[in-house]
C-alpha atoms as a PDB file:
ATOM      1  CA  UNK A   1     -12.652  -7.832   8.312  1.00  0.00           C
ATOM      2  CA  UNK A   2     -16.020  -5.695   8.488  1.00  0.00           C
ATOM      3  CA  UNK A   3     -15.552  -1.852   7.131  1.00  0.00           C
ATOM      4  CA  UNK A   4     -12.523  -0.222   5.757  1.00  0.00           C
ATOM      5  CA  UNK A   5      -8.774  -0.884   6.022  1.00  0.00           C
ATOM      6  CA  UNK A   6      -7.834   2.243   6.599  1.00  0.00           C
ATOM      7  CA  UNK A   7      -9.833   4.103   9.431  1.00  0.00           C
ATOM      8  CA  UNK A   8      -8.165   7.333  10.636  1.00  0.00           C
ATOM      9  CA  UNK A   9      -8.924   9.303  14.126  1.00  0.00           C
ATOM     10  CA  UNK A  10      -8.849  13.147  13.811  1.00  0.00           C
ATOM     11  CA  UNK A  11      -9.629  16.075  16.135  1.00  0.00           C
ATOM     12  CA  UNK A  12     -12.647  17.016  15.128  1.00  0.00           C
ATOM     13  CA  UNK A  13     -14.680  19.995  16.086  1.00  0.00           C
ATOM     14  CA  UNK A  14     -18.552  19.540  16.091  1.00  0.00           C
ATOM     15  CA  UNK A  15     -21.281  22.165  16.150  1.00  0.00           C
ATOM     16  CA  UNK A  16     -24.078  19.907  17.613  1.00  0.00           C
ATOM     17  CA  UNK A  17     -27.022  20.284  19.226  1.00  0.00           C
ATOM     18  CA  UNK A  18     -29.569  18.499  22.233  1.00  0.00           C
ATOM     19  CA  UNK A  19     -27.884  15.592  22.978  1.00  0.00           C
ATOM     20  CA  UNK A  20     -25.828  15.197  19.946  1.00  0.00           C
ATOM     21  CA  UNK A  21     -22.027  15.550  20.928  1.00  0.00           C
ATOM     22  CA  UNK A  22     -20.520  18.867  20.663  1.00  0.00           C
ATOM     23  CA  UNK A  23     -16.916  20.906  20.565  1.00  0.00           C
ATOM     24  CA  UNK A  24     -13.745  19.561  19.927  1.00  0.00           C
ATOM     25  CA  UNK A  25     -13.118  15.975  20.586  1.00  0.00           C
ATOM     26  CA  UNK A  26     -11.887  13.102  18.821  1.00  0.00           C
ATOM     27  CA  UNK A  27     -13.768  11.434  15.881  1.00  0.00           C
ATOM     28  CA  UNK A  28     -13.457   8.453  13.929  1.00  0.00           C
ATOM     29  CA  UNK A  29     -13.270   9.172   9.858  1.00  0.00           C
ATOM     30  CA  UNK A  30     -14.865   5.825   8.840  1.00  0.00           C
ATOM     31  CA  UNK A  31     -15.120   7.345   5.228  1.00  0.00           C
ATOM     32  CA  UNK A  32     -13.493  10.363   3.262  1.00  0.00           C
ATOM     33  CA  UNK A  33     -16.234  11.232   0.625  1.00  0.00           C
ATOM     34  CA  UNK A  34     -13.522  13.340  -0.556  1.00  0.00           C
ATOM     35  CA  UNK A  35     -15.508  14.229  -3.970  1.00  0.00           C
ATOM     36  CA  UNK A  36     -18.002  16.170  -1.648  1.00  0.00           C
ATOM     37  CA  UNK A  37     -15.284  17.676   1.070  1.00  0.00           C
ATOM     38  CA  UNK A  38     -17.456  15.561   3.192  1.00  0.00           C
ATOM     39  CA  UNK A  39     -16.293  12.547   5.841  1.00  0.00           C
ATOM     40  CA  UNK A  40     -18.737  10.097   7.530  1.00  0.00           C
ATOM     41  CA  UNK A  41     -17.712  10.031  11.245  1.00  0.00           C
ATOM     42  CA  UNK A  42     -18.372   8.705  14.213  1.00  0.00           C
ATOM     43  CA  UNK A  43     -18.072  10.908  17.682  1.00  0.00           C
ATOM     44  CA  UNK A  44     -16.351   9.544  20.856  1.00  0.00           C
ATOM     45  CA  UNK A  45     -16.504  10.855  24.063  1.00  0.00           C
ATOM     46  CA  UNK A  46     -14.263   9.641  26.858  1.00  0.00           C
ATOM     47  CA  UNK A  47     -17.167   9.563  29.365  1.00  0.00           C
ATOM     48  CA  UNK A  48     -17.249   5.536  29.904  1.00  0.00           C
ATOM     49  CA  UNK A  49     -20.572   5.304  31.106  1.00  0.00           C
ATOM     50  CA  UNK A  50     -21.938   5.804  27.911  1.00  0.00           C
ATOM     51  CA  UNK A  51     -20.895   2.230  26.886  1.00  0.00           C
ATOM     52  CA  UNK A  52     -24.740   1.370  28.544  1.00  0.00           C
ATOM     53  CA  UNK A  53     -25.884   2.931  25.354  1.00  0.00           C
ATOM     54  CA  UNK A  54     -25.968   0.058  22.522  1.00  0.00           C
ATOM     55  CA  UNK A  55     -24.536   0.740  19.019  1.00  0.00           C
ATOM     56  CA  UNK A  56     -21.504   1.979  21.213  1.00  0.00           C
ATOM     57  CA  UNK A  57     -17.238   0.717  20.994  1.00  0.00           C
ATOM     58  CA  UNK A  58     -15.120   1.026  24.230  1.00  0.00           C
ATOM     59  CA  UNK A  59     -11.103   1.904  22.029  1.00  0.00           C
ATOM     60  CA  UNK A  60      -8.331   1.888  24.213  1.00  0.00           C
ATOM     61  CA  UNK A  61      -5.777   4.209  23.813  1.00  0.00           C
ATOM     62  CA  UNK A  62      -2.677   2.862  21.852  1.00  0.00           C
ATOM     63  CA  UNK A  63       0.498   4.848  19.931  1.00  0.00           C
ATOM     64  CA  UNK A  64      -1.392   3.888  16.556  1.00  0.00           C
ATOM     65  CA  UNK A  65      -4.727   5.697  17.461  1.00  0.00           C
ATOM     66  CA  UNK A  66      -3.467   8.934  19.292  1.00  0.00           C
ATOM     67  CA  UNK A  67      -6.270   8.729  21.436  1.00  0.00           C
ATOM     68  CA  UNK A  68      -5.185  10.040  25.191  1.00  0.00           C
ATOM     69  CA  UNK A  69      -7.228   7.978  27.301  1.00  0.00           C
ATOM     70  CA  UNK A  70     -10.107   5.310  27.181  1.00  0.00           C
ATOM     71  CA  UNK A  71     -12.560   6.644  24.611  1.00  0.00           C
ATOM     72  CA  UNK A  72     -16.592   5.187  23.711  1.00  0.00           C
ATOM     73  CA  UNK A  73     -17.440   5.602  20.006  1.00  0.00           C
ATOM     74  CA  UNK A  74     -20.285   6.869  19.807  1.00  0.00           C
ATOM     75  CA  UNK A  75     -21.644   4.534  16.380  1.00  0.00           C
ATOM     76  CA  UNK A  76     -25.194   5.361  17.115  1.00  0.00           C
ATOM     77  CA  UNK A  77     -24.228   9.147  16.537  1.00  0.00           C
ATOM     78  CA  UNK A  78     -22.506   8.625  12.794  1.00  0.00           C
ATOM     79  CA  UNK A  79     -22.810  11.907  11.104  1.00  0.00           C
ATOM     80  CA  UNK A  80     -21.570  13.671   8.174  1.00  0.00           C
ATOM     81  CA  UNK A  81     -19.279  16.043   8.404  1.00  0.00           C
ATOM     82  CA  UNK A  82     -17.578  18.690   5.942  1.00  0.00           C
ATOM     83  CA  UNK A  83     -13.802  18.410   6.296  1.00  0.00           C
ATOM     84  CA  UNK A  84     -12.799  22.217   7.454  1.00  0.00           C
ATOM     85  CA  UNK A  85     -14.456  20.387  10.808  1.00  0.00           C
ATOM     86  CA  UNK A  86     -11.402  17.985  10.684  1.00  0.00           C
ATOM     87  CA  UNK A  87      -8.814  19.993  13.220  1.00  0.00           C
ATOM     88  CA  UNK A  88      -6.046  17.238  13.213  1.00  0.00           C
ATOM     89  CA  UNK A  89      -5.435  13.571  12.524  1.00  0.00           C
ATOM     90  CA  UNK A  90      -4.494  11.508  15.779  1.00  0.00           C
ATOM     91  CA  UNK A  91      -3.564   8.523  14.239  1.00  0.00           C
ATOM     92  CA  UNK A  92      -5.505   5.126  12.854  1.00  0.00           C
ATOM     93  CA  UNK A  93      -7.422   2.670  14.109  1.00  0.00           C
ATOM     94  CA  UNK A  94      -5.899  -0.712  13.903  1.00  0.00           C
ATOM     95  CA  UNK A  95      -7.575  -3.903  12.508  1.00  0.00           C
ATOM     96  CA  UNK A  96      -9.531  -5.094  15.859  1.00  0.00           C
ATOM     97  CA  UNK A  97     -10.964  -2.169  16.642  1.00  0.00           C
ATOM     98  CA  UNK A  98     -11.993  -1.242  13.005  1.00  0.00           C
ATOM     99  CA  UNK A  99     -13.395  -5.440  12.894  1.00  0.00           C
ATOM    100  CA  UNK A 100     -15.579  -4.418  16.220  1.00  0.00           C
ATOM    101  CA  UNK A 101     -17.213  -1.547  14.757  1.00  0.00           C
ATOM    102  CA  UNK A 102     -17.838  -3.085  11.347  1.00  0.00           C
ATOM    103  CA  UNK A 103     -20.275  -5.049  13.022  1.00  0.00           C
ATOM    104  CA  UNK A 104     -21.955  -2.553  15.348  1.00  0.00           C
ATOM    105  CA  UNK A 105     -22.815  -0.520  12.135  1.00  0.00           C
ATOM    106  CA  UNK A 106     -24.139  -3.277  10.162  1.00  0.00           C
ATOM    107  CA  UNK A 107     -26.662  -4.292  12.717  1.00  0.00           C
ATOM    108  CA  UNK A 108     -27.641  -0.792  13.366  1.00  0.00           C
ATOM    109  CA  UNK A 109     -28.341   0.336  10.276  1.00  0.00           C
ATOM    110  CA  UNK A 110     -29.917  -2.938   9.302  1.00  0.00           C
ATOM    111  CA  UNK A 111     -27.644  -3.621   6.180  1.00  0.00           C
END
């Protein structure tokens, strides 16, 4: 398996900017850098044409990940964030999904 074991999906409120995804929407918590109040996250939108985007994961909606509908994860917008941003956990990713984005990052950021 690429990437953690344990990847949790929390209501997440972001303050960004241009084109980078704003308000409150759900987020993936790939790490908890916990020693800095600090998680590394990755936005998701639920607008499905942004799967044309590459560095992007389509995660369907499932009792494990709380997510309410269809959602794209954003993995070229990975961001830190400091935790009073993290509004409410949804629930976890499961094994597939967190195997498909190990990947995506890896080949993005070259490593």
């Amino acid at each position: 398996m690429d990437g953690p074991s344990k990847v949790e999906v929390w209501l997440t409120d972001l303050k960004g900017r241009g084109h980078e995804q704003k308000q409150e929407r759900p987020g993936i918590i790939w790490r908890d850098l916990d020693h800095v109040k600090m998680a590394i996250a990755i936005p998701c939108t639920s607008a499905q044409d942004k799967t044309k985007y590459p560095y992007t994961y389509l995660i369907s909606p499932t009792t494990k990940n709380g997510l309410s509908e269809d959602s794209v994860a954003l993995v070229f917008q990975l961001t830190s964030v400091d935790k009073t941003r993290l509004i409410r956990k949804l629930g976890e990713l499961d094994a597939e999904d967190i195997s498909g984005i190990g990947p995506i990052l890896k080949e993005m950021l070259r490593i």
